[in-house]
Protein backbone atom coordinates (compact mmCIF):
# COMPACT_ATOMS: atom_id res chain seq x y z
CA UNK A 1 -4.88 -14.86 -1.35
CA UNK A 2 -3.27 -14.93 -4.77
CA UNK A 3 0.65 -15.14 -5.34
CA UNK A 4 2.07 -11.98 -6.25
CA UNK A 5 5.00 -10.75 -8.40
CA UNK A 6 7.14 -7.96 -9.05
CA UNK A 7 10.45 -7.12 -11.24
CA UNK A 8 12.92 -5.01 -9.79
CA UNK A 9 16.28 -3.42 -10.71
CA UNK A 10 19.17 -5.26 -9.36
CA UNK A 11 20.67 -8.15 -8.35
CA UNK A 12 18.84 -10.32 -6.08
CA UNK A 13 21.01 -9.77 -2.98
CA UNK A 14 19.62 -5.24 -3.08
CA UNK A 15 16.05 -7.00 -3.47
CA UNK A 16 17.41 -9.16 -0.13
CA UNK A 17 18.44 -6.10 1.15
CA UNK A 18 15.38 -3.99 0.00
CA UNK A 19 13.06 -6.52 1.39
CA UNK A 20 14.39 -6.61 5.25
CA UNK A 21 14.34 -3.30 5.25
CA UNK A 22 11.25 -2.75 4.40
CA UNK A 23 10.42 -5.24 6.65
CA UNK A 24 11.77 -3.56 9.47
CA UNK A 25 9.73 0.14 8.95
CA UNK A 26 6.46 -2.07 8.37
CA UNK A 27 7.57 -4.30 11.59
CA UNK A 28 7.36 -7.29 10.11
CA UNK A 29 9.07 -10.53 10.65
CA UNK A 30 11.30 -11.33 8.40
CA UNK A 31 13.63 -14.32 8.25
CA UNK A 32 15.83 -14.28 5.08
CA UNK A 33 18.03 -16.70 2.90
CA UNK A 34 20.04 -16.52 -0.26
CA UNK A 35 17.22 -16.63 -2.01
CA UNK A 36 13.90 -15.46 -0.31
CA UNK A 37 12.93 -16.02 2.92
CA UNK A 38 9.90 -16.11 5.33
CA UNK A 39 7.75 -12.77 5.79
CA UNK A 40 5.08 -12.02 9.14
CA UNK A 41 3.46 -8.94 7.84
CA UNK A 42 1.26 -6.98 9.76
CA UNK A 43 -1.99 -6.22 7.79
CA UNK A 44 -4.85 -3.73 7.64
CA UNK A 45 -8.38 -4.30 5.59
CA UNK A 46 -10.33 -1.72 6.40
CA UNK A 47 -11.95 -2.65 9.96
CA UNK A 48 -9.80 -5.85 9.92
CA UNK A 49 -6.50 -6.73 10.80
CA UNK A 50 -4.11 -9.38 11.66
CA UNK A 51 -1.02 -11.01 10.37
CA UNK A 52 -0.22 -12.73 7.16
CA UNK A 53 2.47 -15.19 6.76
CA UNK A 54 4.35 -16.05 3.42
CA UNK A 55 7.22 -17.14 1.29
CA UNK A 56 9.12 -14.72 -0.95
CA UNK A 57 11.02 -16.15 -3.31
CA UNK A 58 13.61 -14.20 -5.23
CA UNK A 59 14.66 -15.61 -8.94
CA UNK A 60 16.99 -13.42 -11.15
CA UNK A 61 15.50 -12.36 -14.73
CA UNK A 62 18.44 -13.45 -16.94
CA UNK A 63 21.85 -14.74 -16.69
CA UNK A 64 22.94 -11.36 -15.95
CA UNK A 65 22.49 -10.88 -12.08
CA UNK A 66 22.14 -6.77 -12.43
CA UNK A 67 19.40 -7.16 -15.14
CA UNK A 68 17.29 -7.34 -12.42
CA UNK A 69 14.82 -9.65 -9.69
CA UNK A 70 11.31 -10.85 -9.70
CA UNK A 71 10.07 -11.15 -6.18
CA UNK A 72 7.59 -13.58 -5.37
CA UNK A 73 5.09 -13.70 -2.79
CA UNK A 74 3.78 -17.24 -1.82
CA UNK A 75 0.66 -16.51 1.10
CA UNK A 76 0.46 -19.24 3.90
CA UNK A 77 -1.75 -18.45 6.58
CA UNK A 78 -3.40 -15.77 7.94
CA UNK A 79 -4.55 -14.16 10.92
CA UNK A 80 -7.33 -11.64 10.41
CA UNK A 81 -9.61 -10.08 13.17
CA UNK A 82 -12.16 -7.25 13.31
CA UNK A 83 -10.76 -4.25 15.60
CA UNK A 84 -13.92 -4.46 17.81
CA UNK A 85 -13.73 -0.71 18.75
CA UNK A 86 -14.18 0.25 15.82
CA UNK A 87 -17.72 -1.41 15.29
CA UNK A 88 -18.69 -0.43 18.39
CA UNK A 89 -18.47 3.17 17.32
CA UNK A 90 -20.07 2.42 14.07
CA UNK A 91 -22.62 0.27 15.97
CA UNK A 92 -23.52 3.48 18.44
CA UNK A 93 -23.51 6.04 15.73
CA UNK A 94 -26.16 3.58 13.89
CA UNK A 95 -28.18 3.75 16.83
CA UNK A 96 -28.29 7.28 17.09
CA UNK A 97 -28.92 7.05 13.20
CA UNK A 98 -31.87 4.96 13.97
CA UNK A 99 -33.28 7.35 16.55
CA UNK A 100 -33.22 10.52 14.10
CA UNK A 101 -35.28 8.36 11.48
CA UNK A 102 -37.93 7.36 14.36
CA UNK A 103 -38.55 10.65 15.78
CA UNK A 104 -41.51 11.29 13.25
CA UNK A 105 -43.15 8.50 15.03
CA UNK A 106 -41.72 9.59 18.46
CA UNK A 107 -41.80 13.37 19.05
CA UNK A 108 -39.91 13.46 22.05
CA UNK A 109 -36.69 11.90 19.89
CA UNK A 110 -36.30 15.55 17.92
CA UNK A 111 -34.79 17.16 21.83
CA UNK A 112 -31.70 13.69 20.65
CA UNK A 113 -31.17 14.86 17.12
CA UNK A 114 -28.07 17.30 17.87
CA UNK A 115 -26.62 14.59 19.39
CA UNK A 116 -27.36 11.84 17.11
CA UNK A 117 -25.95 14.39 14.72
CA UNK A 118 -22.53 14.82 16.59
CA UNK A 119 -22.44 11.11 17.46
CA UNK A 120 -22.59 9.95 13.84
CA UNK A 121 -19.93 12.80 12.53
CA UNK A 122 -18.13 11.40 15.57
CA UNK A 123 -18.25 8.44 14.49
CA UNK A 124 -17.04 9.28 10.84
CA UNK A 125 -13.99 11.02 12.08
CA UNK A 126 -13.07 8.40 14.15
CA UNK A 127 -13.15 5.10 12.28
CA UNK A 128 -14.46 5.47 8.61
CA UNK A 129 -12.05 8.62 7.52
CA UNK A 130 -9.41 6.49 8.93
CA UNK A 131 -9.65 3.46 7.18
CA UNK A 132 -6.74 1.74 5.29
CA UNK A 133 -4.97 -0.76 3.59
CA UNK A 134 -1.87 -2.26 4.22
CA UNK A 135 -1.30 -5.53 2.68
CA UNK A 136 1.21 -7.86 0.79
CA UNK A 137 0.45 -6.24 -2.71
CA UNK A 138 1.43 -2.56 -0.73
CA UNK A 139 4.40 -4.16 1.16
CA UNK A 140 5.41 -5.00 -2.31
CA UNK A 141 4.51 -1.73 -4.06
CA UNK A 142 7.04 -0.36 -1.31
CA UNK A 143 10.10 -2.46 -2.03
CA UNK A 144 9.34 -1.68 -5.99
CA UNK A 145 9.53 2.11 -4.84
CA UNK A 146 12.71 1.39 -3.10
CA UNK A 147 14.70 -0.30 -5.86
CA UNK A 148 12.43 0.55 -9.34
CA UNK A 149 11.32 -1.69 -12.00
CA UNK A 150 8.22 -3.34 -13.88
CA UNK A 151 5.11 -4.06 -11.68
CA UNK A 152 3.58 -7.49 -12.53
C-alpha cells in the first residue's frame, strides 16, 4: 500500500477531531495524539476483507494554523481475508453455469436449466451486485468531505 495525502481546511486539532470521528461511524480504532495518531480500519476489496493498520500524521500547511492540514496516511500491516461465503455462492452458481453449457452433450441437463438460471441470478444478487470498497483512500475521501479542501 502506498502513503496517502490529503489537504484540508483548518487547523490541525478539527482534522484531530474530523479524523476520530470518522473513525468512530467506520468503527475503527483509533488512538490519537497532538499530532496524528494510530488508525485500525476495517476494510472491504471486493470479496476480501480485513483490517489495515496505519499512522496518520497531521502537519500544518503554513505558519498560519487555520490555513489548513495535510493528513498523512503511513500503512503498516494488514489483515486481509476472502469472505468464504461469498465464493461459495459464486463457486455453486459456476457449477450450475457449467451444467447449462454441457446439456448439448447431456440431454437430460435441459429438465436443470431453470434452475441453473435462478441459481446464477441468485448468485448475482447476492454477492457480485453487492460488492464494495472501503479502504484508507475512502476513509480519507470522508474526512476531506467532512472538513473541505484540496485532494492530493
Amino acid at each position: 500500500m502506498e502513503t496517502l495525502r490529503i489537504e484540508v481546511e483548518g487547523a490541525p486539532e478539527a482534522a484531530l477531531a474530523a479524523l476520530a470521528a470518522e473513525a468512530e461511524l467506520w468503527g475503527a480504532g483509533w488512538e490519537g495524539h497532538a499530532r496524528g495518531g494510530r488508525l485500525d480500519l476495517p476494510v472491504l476489496y471486493g470479496l476480501r476483507r480485513g483490517r489495515v493498520r496505519g499512522e496518520i500524521a497531521l502537519a500544518p500547511r503554513s505558519e498560519d494554523p487555520e490555513a489548513g492540514t495535510e493528513i498523512g496516511w503511513h500503512p503498516g500491516e494488514a489483515e486481509i481475508h476472502v469472505h468464504r461465503p461469498a465464493v461459495a455462492i459464486l463457486l455453486l452458481a459456476a457449477a450450475a453455469g457449467l451444467g447449462t453449457l454441457l446439456w448439448p452433450f447431456f440431454p437430460r441437463l435441459i429438465r436443470l436449466l431453470p434452475a441453473a438460471l435462478l441459481l446464477s441470478l441468485t448468485a448475482w444478487w447476492l454477492v457480485v451486485a453487492r460488492l464494495r470498497n472501503a479502504g484508507p483512500r475512502e476513509f480519507l475521501d470522508a474526512v476531506h468531505a467532512r472538513l473541505g479542501g484540496e485532494a492530493g
